[in-house]
PDB file of N, CA and C in Angstrom:
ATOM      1  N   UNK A   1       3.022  34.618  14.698  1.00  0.00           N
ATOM      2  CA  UNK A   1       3.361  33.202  14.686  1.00  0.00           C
ATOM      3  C   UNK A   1       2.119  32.360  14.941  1.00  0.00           C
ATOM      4  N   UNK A   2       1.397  32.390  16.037  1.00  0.00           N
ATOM      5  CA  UNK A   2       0.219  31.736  16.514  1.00  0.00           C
ATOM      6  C   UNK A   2      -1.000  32.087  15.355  1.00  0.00           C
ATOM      7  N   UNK A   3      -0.829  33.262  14.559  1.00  0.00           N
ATOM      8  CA  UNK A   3      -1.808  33.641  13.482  1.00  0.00           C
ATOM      9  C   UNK A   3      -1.552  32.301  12.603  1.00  0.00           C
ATOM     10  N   UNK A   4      -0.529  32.571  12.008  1.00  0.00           N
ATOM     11  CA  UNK A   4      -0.121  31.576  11.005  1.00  0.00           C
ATOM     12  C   UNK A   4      -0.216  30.295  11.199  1.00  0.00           C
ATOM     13  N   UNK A   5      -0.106  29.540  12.443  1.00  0.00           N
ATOM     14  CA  UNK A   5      -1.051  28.124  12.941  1.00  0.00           C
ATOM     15  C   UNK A   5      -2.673  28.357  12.999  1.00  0.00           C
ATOM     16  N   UNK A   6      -3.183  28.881  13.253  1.00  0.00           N
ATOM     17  CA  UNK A   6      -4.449  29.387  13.548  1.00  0.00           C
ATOM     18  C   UNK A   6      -4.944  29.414  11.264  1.00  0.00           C
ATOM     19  N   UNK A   7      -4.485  30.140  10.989  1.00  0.00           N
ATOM     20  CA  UNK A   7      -4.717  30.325   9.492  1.00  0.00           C
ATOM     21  C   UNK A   7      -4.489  28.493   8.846  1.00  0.00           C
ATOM     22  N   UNK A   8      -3.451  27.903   9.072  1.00  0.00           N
ATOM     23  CA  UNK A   8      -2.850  26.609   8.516  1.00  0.00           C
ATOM     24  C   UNK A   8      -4.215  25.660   9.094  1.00  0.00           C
ATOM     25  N   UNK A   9      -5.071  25.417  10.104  1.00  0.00           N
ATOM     26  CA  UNK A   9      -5.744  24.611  10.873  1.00  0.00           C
ATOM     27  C   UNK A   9      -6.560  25.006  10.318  1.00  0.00           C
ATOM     28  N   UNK A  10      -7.204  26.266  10.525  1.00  0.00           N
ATOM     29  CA  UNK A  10      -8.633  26.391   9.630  1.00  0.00           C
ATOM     30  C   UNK A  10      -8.652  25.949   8.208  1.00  0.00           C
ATOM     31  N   UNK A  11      -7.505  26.283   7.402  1.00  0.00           N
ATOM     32  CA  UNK A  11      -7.240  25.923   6.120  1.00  0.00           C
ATOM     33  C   UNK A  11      -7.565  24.361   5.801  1.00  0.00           C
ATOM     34  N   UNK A  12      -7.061  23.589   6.743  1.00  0.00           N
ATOM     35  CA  UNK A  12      -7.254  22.168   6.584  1.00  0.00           C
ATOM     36  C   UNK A  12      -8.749  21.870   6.929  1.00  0.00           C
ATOM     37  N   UNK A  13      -9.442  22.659   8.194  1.00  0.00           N
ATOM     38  CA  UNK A  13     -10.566  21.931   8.248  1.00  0.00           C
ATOM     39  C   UNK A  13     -11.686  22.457   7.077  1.00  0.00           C
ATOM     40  N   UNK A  14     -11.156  23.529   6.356  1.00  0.00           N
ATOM     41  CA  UNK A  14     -11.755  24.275   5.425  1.00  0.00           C
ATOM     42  C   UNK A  14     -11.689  23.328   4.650  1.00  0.00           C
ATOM     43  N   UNK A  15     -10.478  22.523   3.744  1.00  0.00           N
ATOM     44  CA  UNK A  15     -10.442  21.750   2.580  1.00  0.00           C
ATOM     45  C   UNK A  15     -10.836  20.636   3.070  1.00  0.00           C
ATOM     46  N   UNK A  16     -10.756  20.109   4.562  1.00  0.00           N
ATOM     47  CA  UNK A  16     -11.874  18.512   4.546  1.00  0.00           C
ATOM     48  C   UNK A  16     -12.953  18.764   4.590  1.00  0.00           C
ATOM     49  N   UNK A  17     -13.866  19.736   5.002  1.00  0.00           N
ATOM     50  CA  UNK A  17     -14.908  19.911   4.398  1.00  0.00           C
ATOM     51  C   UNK A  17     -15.361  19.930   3.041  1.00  0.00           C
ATOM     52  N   UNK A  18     -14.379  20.631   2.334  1.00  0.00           N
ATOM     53  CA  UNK A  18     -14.778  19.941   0.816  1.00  0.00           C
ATOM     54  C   UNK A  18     -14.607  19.360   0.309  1.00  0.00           C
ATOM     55  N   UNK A  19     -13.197  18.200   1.080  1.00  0.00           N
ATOM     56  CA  UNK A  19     -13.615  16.769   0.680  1.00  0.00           C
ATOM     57  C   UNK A  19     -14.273  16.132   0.826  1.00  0.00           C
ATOM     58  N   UNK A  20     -15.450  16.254   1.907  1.00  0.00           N
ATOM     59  CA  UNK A  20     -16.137  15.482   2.407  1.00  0.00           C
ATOM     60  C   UNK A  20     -17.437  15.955   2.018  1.00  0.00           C
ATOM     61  N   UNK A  21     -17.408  16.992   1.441  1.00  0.00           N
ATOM     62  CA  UNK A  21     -18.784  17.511   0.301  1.00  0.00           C
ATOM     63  C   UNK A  21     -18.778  17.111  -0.639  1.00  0.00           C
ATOM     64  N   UNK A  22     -17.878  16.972  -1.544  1.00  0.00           N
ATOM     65  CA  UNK A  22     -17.343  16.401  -2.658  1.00  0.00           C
ATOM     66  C   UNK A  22     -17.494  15.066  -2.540  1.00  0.00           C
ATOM     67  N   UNK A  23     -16.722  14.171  -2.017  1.00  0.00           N
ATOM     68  CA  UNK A  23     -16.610  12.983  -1.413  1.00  0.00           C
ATOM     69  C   UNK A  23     -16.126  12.311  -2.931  1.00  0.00           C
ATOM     70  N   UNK A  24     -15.039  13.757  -3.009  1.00  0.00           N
ATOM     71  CA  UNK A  24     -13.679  13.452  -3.942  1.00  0.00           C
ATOM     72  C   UNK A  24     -12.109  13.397  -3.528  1.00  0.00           C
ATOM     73  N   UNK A  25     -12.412  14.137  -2.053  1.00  0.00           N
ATOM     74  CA  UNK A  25     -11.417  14.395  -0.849  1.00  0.00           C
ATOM     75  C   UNK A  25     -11.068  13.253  -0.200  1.00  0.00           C
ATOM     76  N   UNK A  26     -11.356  12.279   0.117  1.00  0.00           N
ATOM     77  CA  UNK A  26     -11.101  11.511   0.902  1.00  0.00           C
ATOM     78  C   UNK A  26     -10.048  10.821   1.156  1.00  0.00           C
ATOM     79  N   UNK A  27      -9.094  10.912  -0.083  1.00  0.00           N
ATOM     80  CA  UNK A  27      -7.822  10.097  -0.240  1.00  0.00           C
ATOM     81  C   UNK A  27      -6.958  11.491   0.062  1.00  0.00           C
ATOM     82  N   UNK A  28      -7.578  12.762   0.073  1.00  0.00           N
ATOM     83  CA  UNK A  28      -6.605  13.707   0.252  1.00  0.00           C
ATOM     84  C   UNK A  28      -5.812  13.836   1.830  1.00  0.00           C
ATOM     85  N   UNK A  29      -4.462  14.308   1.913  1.00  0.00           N
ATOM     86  CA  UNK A  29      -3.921  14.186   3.322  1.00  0.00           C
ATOM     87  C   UNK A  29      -3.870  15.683   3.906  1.00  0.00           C
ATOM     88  N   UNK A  30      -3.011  15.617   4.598  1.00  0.00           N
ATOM     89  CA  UNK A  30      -3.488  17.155   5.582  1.00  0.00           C
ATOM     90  C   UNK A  30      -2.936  17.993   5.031  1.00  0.00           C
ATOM     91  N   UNK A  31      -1.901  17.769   4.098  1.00  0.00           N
ATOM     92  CA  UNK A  31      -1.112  19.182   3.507  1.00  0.00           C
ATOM     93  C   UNK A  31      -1.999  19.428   1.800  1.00  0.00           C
ATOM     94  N   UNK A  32      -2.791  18.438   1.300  1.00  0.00           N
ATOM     95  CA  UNK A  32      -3.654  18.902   0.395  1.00  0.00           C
ATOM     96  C   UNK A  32      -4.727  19.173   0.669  1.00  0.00           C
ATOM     97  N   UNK A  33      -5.142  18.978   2.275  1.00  0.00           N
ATOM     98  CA  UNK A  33      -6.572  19.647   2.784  1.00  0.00           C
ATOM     99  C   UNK A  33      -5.976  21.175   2.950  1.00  0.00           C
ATOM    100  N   UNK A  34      -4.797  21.527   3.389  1.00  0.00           N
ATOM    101  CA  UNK A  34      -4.648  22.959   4.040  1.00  0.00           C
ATOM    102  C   UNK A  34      -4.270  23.725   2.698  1.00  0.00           C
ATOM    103  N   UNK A  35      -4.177  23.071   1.363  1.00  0.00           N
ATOM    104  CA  UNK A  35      -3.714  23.534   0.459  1.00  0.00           C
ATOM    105  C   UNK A  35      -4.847  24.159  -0.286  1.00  0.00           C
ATOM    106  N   UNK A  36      -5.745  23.162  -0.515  1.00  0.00           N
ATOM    107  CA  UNK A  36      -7.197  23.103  -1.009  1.00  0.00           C
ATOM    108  C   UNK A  36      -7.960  24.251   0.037  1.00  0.00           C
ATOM    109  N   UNK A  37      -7.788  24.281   1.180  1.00  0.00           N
ATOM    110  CA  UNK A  37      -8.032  25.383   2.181  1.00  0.00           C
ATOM    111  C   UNK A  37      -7.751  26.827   1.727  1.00  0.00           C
ATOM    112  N   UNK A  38      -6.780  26.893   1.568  1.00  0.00           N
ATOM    113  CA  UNK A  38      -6.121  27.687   1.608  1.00  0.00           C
ATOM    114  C   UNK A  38      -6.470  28.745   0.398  1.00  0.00           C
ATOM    115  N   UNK A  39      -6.252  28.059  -0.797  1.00  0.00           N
ATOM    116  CA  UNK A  39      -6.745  28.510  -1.975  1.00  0.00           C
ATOM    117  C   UNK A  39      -8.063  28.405  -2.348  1.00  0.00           C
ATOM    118  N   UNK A  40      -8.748  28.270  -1.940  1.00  0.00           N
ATOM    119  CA  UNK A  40      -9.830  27.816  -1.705  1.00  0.00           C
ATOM    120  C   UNK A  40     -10.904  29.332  -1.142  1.00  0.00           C
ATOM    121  N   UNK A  41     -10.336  29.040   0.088  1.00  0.00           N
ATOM    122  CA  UNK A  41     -10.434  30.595   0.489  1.00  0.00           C
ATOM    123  C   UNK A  41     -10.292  31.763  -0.073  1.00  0.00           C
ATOM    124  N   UNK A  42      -8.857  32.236  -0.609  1.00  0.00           N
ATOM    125  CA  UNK A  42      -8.679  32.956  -1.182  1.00  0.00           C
ATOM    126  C   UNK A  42     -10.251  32.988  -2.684  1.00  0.00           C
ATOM    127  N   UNK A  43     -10.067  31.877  -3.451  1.00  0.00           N
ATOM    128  CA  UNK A  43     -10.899  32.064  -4.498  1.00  0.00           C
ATOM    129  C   UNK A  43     -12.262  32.398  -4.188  1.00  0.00           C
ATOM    130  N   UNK A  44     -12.157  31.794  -2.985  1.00  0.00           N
ATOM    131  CA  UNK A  44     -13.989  31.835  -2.805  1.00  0.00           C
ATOM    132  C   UNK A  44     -14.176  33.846  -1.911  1.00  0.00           C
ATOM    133  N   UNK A  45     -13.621  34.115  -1.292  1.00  0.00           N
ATOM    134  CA  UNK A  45     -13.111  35.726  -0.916  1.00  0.00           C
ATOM    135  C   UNK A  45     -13.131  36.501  -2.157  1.00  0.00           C
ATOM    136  N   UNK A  46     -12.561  36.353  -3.230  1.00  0.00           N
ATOM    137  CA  UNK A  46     -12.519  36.893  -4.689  1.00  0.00           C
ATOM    138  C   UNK A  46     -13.500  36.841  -5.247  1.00  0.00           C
ATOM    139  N   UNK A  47     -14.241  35.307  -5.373  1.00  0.00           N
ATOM    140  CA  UNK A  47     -15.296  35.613  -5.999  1.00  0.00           C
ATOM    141  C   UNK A  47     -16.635  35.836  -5.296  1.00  0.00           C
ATOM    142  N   UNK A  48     -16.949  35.663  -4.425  1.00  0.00           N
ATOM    143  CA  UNK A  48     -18.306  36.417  -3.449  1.00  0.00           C
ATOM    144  C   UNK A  48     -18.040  37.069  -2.314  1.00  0.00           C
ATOM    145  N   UNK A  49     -16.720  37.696  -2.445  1.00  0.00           N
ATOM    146  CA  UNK A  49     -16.805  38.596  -0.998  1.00  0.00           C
ATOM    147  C   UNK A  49     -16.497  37.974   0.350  1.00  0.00           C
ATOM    148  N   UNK A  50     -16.067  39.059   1.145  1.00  0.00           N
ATOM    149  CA  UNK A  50     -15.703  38.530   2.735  1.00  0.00           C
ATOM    150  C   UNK A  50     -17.589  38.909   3.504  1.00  0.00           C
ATOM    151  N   UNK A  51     -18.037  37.757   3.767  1.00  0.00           N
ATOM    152  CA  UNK A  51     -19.396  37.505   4.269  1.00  0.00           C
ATOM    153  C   UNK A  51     -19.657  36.865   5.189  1.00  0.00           C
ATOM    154  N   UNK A  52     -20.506  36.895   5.920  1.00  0.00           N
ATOM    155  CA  UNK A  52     -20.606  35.724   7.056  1.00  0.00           C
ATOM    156  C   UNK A  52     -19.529  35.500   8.398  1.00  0.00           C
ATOM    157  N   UNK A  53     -19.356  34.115   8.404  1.00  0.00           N
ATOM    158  CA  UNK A  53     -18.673  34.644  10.232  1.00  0.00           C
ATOM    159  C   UNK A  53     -16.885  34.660   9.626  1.00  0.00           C
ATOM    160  N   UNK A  54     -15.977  35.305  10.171  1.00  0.00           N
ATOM    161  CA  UNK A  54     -14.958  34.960  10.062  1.00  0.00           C
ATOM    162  C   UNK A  54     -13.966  34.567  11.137  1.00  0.00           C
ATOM    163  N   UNK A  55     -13.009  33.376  10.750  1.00  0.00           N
ATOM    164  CA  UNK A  55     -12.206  32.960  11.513  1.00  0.00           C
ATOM    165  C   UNK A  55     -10.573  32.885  11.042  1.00  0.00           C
ATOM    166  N   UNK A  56      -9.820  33.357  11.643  1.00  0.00           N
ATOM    167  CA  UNK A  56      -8.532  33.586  11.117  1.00  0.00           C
ATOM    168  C   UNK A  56      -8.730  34.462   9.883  1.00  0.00           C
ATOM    169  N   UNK A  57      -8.972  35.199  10.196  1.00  0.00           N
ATOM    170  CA  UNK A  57      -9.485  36.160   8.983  1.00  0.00           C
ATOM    171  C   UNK A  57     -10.094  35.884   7.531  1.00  0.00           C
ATOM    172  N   UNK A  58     -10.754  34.675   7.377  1.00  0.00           N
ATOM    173  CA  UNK A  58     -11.233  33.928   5.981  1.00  0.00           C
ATOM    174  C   UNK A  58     -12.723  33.693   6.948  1.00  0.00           C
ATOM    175  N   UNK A  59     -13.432  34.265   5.909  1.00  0.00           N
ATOM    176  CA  UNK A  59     -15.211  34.302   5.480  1.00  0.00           C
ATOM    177  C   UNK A  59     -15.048  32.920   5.172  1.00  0.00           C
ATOM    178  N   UNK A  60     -15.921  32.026   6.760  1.00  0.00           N
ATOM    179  CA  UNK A  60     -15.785  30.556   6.764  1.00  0.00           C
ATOM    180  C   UNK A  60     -16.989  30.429   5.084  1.00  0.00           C
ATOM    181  N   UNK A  61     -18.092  30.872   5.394  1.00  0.00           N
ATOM    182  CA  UNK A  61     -18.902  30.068   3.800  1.00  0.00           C
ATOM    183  C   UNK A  61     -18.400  30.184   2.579  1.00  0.00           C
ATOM    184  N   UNK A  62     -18.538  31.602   1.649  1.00  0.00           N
ATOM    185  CA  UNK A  62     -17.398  31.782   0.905  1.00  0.00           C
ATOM    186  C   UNK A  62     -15.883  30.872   0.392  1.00  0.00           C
ATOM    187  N   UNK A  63     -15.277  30.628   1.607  1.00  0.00           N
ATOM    188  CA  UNK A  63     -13.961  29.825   1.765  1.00  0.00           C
ATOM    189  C   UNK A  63     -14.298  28.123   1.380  1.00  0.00           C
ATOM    190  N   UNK A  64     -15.112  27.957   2.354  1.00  0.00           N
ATOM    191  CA  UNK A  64     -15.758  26.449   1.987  1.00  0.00           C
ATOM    192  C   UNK A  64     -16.315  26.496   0.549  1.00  0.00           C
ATOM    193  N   UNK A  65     -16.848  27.433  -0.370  1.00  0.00           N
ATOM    194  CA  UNK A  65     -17.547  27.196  -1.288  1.00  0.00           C
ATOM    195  C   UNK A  65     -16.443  27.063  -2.715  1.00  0.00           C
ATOM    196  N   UNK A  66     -15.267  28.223  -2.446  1.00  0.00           N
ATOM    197  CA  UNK A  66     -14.390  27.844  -3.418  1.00  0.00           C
ATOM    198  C   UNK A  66     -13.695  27.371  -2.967  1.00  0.00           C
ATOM    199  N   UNK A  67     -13.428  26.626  -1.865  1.00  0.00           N
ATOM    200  CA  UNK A  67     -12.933  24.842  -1.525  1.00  0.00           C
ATOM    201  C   UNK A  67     -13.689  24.261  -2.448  1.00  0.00           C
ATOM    202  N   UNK A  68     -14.576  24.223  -2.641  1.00  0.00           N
ATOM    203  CA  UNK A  68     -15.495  23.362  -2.856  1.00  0.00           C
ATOM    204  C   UNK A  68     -14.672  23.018  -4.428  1.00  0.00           C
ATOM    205  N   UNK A  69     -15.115  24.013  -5.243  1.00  0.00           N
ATOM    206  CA  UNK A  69     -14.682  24.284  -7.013  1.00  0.00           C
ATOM    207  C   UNK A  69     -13.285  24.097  -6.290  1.00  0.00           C
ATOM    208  N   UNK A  70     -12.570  24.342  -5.659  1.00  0.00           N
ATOM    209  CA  UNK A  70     -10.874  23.793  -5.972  1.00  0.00           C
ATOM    210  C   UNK A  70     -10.763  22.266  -5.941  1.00  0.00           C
ATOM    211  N   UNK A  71     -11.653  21.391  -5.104  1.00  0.00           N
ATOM    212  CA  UNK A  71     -11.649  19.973  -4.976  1.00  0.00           C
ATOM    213  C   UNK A  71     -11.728  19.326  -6.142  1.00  0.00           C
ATOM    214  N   UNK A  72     -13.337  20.037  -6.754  1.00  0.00           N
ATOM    215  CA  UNK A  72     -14.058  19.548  -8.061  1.00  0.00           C
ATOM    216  C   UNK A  72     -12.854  19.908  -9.198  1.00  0.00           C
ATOM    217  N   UNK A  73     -12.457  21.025  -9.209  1.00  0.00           N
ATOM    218  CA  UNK A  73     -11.399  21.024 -10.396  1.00  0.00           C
ATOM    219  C   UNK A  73     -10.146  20.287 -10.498  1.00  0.00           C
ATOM    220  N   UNK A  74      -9.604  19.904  -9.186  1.00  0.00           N
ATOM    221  CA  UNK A  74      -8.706  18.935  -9.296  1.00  0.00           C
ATOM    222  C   UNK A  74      -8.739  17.998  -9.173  1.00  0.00           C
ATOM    223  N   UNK A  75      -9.994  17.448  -8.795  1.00  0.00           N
ATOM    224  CA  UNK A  75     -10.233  15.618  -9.003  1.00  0.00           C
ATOM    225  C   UNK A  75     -10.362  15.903 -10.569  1.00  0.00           C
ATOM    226  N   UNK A  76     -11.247  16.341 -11.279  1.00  0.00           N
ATOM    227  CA  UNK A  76     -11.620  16.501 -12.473  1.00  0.00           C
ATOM    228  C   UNK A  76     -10.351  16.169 -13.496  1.00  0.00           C
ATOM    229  N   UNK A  77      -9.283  17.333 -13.128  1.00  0.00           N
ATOM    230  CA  UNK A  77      -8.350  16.621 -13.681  1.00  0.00           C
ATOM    231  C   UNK A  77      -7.039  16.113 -14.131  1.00  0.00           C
ATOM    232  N   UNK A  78      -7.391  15.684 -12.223  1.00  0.00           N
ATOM    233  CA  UNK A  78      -6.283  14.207 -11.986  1.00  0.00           C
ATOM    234  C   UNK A  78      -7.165  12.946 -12.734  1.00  0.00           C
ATOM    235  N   UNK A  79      -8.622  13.117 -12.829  1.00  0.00           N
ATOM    236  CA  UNK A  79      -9.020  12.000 -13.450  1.00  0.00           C
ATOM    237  C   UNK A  79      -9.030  11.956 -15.030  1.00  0.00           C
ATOM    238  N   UNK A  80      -8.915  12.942 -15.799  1.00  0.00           N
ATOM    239  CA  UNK A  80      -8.523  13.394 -16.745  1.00  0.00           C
ATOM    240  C   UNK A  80      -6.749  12.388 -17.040  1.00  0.00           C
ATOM    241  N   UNK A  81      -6.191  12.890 -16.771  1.00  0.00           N
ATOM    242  CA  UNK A  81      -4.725  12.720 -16.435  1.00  0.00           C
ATOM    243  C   UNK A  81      -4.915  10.807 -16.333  1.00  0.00           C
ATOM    244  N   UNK A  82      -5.559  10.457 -15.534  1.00  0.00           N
ATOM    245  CA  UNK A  82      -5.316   9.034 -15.445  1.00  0.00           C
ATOM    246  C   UNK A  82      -5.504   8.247 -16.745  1.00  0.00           C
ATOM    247  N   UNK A  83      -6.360   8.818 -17.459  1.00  0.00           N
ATOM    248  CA  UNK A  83      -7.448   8.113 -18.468  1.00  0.00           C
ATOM    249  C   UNK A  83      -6.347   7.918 -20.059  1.00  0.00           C
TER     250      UNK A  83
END
């Protein structure tokens, strides 16, 4: 139980970090930061490996980095979508 809060919190501070790298995040709220987290992680684990320090079991750099490409691909295109 306490895992699964522990996993949900990092997740979020994982995806405001890449909103705030991006500084495409900013309008995002806490359930599309932990979402963007979340998957984020996972992609970035898939594609370069579990490396570096880990917390709640997600390789914090890695995690932040495909945060990163999950931010960029979905501003990309929701802005797509608007146009």
């Amino acid at each position: 139980m306490f895992h699964l809060i522990w996993v949900l919190i990092i997740g979020a501070v994982i995806g405001a970090i890449a909103g705030a790298v991006t500084k495409n995040g900013g309008s995002m709220g806490w359930i599309a930061n932990i979402v963007a987290g979340l998957i984020g992680s996972w992609l970035g684990e898939k594609v370069l490996g579990s490396w570096g320090p880990h917390v709640a079991d997600m390789a914090i750099i890695p995690s932040i980095i495909g945060a990163v490409i999950i931010v960029i691909i979905v501003s990309w295109l929701l802005g797509r979508a608007k146009k």
